[in-house]
PDB file of N, CA and C in Angstrom:
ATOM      1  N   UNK A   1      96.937 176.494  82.866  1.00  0.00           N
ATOM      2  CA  UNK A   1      96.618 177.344  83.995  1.00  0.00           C
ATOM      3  C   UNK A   1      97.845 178.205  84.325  1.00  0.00           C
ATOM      4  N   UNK A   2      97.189 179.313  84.685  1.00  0.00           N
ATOM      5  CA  UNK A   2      98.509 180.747  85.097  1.00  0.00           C
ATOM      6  C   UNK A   2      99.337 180.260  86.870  1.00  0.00           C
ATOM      7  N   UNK A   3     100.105 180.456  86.600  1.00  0.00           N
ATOM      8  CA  UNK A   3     101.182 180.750  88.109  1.00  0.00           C
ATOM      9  C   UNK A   3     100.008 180.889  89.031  1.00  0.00           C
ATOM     10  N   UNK A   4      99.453 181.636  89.240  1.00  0.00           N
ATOM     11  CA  UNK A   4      98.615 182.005  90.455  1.00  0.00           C
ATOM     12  C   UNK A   4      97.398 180.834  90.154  1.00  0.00           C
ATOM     13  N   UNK A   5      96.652 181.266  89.192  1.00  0.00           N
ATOM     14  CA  UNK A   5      95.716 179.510  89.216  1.00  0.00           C
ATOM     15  C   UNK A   5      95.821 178.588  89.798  1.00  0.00           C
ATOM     16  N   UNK A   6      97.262 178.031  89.780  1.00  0.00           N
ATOM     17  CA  UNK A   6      97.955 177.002  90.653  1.00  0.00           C
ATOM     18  C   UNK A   6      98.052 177.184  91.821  1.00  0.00           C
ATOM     19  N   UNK A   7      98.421 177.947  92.353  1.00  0.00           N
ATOM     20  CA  UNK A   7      98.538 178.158  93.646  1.00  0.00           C
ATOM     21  C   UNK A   7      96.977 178.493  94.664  1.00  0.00           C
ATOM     22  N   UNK A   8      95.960 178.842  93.553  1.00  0.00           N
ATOM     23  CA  UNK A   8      95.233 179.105  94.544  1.00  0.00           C
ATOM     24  C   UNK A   8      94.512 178.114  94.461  1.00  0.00           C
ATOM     25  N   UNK A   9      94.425 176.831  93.170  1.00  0.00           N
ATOM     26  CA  UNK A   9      93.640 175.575  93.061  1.00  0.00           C
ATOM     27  C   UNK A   9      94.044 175.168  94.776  1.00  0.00           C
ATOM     28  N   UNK A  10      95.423 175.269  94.627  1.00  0.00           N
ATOM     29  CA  UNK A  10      95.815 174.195  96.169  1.00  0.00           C
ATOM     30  C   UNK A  10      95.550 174.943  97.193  1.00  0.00           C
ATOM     31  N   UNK A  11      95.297 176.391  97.201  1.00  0.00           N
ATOM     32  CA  UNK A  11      94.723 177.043  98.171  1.00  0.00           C
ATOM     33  C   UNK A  11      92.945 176.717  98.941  1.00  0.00           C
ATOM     34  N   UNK A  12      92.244 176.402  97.321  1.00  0.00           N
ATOM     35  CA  UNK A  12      90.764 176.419  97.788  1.00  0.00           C
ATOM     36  C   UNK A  12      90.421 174.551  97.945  1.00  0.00           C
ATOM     37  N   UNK A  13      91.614 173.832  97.668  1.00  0.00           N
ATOM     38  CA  UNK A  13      91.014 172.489  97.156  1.00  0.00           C
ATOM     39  C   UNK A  13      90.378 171.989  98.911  1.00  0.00           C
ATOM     40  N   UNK A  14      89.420 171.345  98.526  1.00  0.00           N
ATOM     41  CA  UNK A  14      88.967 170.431 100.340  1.00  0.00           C
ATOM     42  C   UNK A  14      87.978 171.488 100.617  1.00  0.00           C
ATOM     43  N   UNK A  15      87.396 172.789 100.326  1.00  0.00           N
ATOM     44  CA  UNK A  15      86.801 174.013 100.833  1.00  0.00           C
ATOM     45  C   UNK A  15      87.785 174.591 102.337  1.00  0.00           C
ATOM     46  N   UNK A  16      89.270 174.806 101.304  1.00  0.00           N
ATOM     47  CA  UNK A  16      89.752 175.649 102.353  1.00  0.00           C
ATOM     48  C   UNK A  16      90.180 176.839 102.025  1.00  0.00           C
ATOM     49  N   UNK A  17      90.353 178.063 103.628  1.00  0.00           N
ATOM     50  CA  UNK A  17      90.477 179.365 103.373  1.00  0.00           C
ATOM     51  C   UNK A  17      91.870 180.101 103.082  1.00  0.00           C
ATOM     52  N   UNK A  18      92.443 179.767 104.438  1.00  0.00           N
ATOM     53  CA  UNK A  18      93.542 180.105 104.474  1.00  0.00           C
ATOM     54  C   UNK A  18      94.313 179.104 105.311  1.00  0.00           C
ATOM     55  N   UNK A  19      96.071 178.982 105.608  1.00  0.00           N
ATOM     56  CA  UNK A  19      96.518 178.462 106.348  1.00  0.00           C
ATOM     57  C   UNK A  19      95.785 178.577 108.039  1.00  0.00           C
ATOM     58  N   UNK A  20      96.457 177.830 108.860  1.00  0.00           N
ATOM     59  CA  UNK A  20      96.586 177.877 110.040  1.00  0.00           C
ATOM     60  C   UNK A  20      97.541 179.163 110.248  1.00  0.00           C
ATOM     61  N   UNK A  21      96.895 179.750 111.434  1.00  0.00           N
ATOM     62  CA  UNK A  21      97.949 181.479 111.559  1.00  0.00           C
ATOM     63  C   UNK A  21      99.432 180.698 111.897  1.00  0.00           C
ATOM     64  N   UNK A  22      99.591 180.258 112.707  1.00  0.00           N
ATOM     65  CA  UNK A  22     101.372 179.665 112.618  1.00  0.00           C
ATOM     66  C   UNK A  22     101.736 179.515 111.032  1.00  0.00           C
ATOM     67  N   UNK A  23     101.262 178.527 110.495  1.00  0.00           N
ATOM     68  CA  UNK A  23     101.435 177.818 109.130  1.00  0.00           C
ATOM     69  C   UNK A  23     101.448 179.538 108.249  1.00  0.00           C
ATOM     70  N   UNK A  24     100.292 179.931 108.038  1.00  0.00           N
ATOM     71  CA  UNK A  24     100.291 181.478 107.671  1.00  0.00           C
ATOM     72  C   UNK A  24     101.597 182.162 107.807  1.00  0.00           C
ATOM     73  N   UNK A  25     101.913 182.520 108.832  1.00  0.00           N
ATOM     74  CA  UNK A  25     102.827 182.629 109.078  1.00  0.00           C
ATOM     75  C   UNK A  25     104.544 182.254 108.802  1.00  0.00           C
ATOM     76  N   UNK A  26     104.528 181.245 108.695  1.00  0.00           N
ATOM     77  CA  UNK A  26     105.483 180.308 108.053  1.00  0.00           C
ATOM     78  C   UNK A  26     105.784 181.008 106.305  1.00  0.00           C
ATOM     79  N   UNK A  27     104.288 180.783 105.919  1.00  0.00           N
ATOM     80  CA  UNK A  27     104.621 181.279 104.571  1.00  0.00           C
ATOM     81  C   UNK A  27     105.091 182.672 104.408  1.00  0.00           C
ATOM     82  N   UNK A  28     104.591 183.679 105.300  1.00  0.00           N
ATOM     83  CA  UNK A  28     104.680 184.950 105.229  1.00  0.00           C
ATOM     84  C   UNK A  28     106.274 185.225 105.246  1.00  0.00           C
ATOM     85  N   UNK A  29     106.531 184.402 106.021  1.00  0.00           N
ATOM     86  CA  UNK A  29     107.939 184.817 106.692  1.00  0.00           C
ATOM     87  C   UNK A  29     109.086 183.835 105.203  1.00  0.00           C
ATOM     88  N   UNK A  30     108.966 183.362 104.486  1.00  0.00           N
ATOM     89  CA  UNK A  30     109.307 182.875 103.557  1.00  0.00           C
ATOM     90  C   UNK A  30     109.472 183.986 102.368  1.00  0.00           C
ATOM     91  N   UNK A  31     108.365 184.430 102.049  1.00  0.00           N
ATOM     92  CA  UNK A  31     108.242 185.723 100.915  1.00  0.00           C
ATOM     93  C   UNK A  31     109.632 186.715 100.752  1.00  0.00           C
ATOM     94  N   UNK A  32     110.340 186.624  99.842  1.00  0.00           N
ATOM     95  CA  UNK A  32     111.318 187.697  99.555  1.00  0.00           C
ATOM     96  C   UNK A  32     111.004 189.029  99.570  1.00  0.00           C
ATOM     97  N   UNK A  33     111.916 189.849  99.968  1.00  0.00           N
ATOM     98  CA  UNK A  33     112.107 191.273  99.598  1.00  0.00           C
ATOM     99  C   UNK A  33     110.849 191.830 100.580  1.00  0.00           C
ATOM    100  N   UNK A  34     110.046 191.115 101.728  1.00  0.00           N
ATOM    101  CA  UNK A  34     109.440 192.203 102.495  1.00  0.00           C
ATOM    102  C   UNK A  34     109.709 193.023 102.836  1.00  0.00           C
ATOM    103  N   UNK A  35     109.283 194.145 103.231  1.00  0.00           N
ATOM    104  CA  UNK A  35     109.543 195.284 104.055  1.00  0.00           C
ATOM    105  C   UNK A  35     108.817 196.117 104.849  1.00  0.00           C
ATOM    106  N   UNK A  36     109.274 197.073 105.783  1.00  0.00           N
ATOM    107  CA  UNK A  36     108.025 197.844 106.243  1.00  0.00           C
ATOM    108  C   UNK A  36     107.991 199.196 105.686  1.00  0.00           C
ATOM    109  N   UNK A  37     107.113 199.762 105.459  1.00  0.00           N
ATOM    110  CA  UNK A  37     106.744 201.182 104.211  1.00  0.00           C
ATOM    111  C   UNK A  37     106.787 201.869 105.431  1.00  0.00           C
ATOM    112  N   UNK A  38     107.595 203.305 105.170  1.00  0.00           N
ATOM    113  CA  UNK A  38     107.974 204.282 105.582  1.00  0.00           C
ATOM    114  C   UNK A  38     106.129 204.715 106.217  1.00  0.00           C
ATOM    115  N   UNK A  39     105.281 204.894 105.657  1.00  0.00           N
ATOM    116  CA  UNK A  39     104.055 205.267 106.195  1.00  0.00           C
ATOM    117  C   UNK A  39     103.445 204.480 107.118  1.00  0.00           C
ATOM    118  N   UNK A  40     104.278 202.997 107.566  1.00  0.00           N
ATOM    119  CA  UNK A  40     103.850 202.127 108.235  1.00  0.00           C
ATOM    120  C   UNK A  40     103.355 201.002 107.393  1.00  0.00           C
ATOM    121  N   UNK A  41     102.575 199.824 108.098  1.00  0.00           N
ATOM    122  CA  UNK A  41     102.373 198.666 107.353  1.00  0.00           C
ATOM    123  C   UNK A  41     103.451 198.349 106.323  1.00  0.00           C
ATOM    124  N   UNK A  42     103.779 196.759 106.295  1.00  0.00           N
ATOM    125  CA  UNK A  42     104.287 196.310 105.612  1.00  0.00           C
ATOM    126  C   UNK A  42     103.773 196.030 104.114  1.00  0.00           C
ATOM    127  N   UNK A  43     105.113 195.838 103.297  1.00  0.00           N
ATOM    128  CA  UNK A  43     104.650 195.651 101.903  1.00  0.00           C
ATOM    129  C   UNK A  43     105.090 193.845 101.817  1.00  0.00           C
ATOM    130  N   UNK A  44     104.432 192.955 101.316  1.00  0.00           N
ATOM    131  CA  UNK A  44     103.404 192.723 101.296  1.00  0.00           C
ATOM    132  C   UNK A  44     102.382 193.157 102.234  1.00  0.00           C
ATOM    133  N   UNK A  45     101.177 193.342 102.567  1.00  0.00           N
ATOM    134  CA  UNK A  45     100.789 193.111 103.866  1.00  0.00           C
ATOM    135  C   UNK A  45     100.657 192.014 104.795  1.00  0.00           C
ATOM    136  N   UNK A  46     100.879 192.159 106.139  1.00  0.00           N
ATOM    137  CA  UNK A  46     100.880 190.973 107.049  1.00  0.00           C
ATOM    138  C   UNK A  46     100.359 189.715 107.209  1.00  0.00           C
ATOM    139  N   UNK A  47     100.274 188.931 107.053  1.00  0.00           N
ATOM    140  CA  UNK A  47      99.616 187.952 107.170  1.00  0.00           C
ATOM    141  C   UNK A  47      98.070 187.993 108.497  1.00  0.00           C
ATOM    142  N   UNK A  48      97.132 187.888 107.894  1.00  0.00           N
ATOM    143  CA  UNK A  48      96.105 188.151 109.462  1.00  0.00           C
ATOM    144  C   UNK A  48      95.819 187.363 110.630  1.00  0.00           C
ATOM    145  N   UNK A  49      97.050 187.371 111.555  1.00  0.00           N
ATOM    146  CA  UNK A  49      96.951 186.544 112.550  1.00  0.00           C
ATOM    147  C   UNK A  49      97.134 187.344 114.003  1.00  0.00           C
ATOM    148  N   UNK A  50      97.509 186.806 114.886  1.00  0.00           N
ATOM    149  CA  UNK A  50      97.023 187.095 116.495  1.00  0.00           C
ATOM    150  C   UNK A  50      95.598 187.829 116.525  1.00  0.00           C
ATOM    151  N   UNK A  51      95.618 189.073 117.019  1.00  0.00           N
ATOM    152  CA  UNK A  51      94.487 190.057 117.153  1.00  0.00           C
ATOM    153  C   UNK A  51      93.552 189.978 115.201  1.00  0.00           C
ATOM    154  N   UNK A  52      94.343 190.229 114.568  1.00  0.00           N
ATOM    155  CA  UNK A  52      94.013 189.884 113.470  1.00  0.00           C
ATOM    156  C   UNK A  52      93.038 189.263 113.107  1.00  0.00           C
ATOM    157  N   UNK A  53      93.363 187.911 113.381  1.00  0.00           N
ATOM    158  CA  UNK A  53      92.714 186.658 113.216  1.00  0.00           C
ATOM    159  C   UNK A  53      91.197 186.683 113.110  1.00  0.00           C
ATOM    160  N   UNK A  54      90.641 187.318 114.773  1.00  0.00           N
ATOM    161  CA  UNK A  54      89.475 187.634 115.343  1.00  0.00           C
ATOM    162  C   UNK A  54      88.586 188.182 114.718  1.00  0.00           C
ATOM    163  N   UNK A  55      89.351 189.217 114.154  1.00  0.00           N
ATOM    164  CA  UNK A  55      88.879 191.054 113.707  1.00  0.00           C
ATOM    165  C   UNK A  55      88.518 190.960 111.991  1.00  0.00           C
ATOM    166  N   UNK A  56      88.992 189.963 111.122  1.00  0.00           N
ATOM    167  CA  UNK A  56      88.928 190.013 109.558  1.00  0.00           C
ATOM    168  C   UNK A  56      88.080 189.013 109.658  1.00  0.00           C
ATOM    169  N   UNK A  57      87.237 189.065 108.478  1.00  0.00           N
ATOM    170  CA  UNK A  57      86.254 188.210 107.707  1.00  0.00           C
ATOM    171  C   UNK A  57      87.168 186.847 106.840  1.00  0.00           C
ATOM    172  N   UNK A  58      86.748 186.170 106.871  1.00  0.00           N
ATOM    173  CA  UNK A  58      86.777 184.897 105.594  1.00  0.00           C
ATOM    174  C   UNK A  58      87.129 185.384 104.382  1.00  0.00           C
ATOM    175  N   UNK A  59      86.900 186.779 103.784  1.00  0.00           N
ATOM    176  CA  UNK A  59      86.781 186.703 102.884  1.00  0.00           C
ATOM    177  C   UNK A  59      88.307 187.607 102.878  1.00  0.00           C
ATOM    178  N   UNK A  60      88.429 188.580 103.692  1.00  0.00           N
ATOM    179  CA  UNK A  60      89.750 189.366 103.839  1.00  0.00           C
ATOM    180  C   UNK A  60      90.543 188.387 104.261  1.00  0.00           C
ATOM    181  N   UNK A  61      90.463 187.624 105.189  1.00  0.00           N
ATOM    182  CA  UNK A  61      91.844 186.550 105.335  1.00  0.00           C
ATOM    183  C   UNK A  61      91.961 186.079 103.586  1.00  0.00           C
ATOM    184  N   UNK A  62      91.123 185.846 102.843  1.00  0.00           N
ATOM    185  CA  UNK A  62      91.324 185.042 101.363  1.00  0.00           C
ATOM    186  C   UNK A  62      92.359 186.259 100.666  1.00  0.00           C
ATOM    187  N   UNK A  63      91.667 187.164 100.961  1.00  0.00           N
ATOM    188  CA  UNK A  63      92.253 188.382  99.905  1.00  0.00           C
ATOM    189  C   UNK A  63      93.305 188.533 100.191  1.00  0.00           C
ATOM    190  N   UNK A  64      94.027 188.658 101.594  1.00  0.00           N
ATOM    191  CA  UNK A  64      94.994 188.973 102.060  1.00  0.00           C
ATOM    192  C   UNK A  64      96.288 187.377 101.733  1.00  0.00           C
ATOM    193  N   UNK A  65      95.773 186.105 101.682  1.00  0.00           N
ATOM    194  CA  UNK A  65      96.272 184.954 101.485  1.00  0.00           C
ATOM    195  C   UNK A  65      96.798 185.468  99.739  1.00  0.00           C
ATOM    196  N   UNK A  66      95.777 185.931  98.388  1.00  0.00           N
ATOM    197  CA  UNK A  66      95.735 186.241  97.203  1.00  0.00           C
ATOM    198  C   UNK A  66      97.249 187.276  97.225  1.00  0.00           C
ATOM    199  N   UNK A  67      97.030 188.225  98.259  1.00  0.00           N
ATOM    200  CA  UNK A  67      98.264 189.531  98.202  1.00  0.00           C
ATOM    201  C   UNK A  67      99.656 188.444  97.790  1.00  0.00           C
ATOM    202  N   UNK A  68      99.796 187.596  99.208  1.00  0.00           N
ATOM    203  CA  UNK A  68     100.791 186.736  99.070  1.00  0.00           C
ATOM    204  C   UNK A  68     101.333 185.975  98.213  1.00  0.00           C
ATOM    205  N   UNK A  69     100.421 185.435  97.542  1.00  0.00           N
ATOM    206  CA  UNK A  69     100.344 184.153  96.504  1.00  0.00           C
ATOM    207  C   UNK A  69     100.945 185.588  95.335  1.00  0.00           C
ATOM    208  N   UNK A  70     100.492 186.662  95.042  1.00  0.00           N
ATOM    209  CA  UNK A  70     100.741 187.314  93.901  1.00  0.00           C
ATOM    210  C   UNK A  70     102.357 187.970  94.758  1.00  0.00           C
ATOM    211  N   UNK A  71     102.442 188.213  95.230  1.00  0.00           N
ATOM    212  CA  UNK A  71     103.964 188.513  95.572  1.00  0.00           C
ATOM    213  C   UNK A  71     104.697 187.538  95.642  1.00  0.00           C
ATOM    214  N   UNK A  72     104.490 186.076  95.896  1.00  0.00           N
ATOM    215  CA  UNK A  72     105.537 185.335  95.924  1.00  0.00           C
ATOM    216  C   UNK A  72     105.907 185.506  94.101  1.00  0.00           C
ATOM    217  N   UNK A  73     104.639 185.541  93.263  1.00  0.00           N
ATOM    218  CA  UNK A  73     104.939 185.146  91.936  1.00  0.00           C
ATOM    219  C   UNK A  73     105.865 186.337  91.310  1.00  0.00           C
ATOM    220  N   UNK A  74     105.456 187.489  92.029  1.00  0.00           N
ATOM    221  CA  UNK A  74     106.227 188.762  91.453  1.00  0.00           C
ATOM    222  C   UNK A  74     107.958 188.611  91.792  1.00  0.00           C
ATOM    223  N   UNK A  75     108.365 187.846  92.900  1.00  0.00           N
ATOM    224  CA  UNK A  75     109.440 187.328  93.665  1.00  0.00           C
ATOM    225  C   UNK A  75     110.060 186.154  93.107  1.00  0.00           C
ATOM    226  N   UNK A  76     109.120 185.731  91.729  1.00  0.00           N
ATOM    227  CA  UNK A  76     110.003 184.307  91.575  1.00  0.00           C
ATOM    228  C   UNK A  76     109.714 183.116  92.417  1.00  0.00           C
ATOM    229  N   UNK A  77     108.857 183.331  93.414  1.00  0.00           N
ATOM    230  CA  UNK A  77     109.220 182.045  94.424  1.00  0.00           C
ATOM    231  C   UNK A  77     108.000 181.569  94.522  1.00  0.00           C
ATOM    232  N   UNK A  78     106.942 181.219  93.158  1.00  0.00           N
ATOM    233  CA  UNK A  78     106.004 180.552  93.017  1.00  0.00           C
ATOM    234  C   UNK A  78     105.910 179.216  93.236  1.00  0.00           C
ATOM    235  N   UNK A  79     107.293 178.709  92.523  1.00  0.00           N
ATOM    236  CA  UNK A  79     107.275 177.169  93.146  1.00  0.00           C
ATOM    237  C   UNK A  79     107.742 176.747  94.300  1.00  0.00           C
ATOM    238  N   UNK A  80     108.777 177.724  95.022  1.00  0.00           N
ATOM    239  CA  UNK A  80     109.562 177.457  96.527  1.00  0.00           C
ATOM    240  C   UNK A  80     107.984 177.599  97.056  1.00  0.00           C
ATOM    241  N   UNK A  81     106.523 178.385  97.032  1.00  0.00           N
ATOM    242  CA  UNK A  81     105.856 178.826  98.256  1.00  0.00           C
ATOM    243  C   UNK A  81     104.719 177.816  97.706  1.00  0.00           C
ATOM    244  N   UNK A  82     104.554 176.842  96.207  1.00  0.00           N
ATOM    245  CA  UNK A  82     103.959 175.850  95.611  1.00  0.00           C
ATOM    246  C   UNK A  82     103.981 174.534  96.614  1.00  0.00           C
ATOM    247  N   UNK A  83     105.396 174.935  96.840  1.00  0.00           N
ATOM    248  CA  UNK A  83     106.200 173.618  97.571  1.00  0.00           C
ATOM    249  C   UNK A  83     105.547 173.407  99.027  1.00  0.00           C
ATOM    250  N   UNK A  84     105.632 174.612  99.617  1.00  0.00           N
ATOM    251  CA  UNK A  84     105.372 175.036 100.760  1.00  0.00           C
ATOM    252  C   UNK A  84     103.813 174.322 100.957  1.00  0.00           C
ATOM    253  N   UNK A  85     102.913 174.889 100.674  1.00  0.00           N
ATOM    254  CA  UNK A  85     101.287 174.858 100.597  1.00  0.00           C
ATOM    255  C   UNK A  85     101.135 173.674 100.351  1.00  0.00           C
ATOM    256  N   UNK A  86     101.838 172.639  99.568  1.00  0.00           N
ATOM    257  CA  UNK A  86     101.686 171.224  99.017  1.00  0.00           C
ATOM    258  C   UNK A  86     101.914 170.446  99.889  1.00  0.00           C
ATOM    259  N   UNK A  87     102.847 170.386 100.928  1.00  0.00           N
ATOM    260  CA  UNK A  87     103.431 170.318 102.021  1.00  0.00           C
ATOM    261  C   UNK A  87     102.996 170.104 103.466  1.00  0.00           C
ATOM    262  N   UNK A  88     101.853 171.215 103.303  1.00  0.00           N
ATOM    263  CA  UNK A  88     100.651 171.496 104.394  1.00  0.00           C
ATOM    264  C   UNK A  88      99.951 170.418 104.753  1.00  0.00           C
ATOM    265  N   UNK A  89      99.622 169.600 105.759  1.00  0.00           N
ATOM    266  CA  UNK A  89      98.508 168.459 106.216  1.00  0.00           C
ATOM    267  C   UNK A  89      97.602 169.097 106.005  1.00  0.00           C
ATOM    268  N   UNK A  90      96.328 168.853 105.868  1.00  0.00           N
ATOM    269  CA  UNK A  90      94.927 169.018 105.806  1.00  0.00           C
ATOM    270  C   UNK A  90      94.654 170.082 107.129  1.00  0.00           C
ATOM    271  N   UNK A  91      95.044 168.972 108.225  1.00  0.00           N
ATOM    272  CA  UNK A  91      94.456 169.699 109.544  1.00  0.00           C
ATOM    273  C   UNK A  91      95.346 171.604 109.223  1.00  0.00           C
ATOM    274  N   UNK A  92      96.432 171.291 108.497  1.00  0.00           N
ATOM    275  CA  UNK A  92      97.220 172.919 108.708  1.00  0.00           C
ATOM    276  C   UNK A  92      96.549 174.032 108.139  1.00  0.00           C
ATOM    277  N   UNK A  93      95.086 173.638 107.597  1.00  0.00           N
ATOM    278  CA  UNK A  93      94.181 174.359 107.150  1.00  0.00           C
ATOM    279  C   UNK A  93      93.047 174.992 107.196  1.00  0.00           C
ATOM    280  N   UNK A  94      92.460 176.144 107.264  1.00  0.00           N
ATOM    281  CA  UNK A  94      91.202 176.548 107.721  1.00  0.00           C
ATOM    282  C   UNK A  94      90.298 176.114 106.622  1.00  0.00           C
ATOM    283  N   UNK A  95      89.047 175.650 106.604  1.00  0.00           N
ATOM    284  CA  UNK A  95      88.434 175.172 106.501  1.00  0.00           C
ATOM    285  C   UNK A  95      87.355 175.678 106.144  1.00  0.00           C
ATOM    286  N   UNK A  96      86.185 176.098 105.237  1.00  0.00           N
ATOM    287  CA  UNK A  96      85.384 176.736 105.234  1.00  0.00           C
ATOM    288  C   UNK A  96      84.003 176.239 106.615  1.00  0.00           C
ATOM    289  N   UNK A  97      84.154 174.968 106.046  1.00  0.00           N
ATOM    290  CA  UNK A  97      82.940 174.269 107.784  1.00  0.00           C
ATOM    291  C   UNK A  97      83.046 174.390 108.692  1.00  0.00           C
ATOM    292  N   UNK A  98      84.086 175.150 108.956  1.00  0.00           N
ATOM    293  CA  UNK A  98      84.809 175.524 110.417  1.00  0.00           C
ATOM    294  C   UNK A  98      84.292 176.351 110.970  1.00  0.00           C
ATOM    295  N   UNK A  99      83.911 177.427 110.443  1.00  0.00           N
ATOM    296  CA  UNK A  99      83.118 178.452 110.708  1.00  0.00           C
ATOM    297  C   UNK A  99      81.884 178.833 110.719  1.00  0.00           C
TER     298      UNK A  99
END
């Protein structure tokens, strides 16, 4: 299995979506070399939390979780953010039944 395979097995295992927005967060703020693009929005893009949270679908929080997971790998820090997610309690997770 590829770098990202891995990361997203432990992403979907239990039927879960994304972190908890704190936890989310946590990871976001981990990611090397962010920045904010001269046109606005950040590169990666943000993690979807506060107002966020509300406003995106299940399926854009996933996509937007995918942005991350492929920038940590572009960054090298597949196994530092491996570590991270492995790390996570159950409860630190959204849940697909949740919704």
């Amino acid at each position: 299995m590829d770098k990202y395979g891995e990361l997203w097995e432990v992403c979907t295992k239990n039927k879960r979506i994304v972190p908890q927005p704190q936890k989310w967060n946590q990871l976001y703020n981990l990611l090397k070399n962010t920045h904010k693009k001269p046109s606005g929005g950040f590169e990666p893009p943000a993690s979807l939390i506060l107002a966020a949270w509300w406003e995106s679908s299940l399926d854009e929080k996933q996509y937007r979780l995918c942005e991350h997971l492929r920038w940590a790998i572009t960054q090298e820090q597949d196994e530092e953010i491996a570590t991270f997610l492995k790390g996570l309690k159950e409860e630190d997770w959204v849940h697909q039944d949740e919704f």
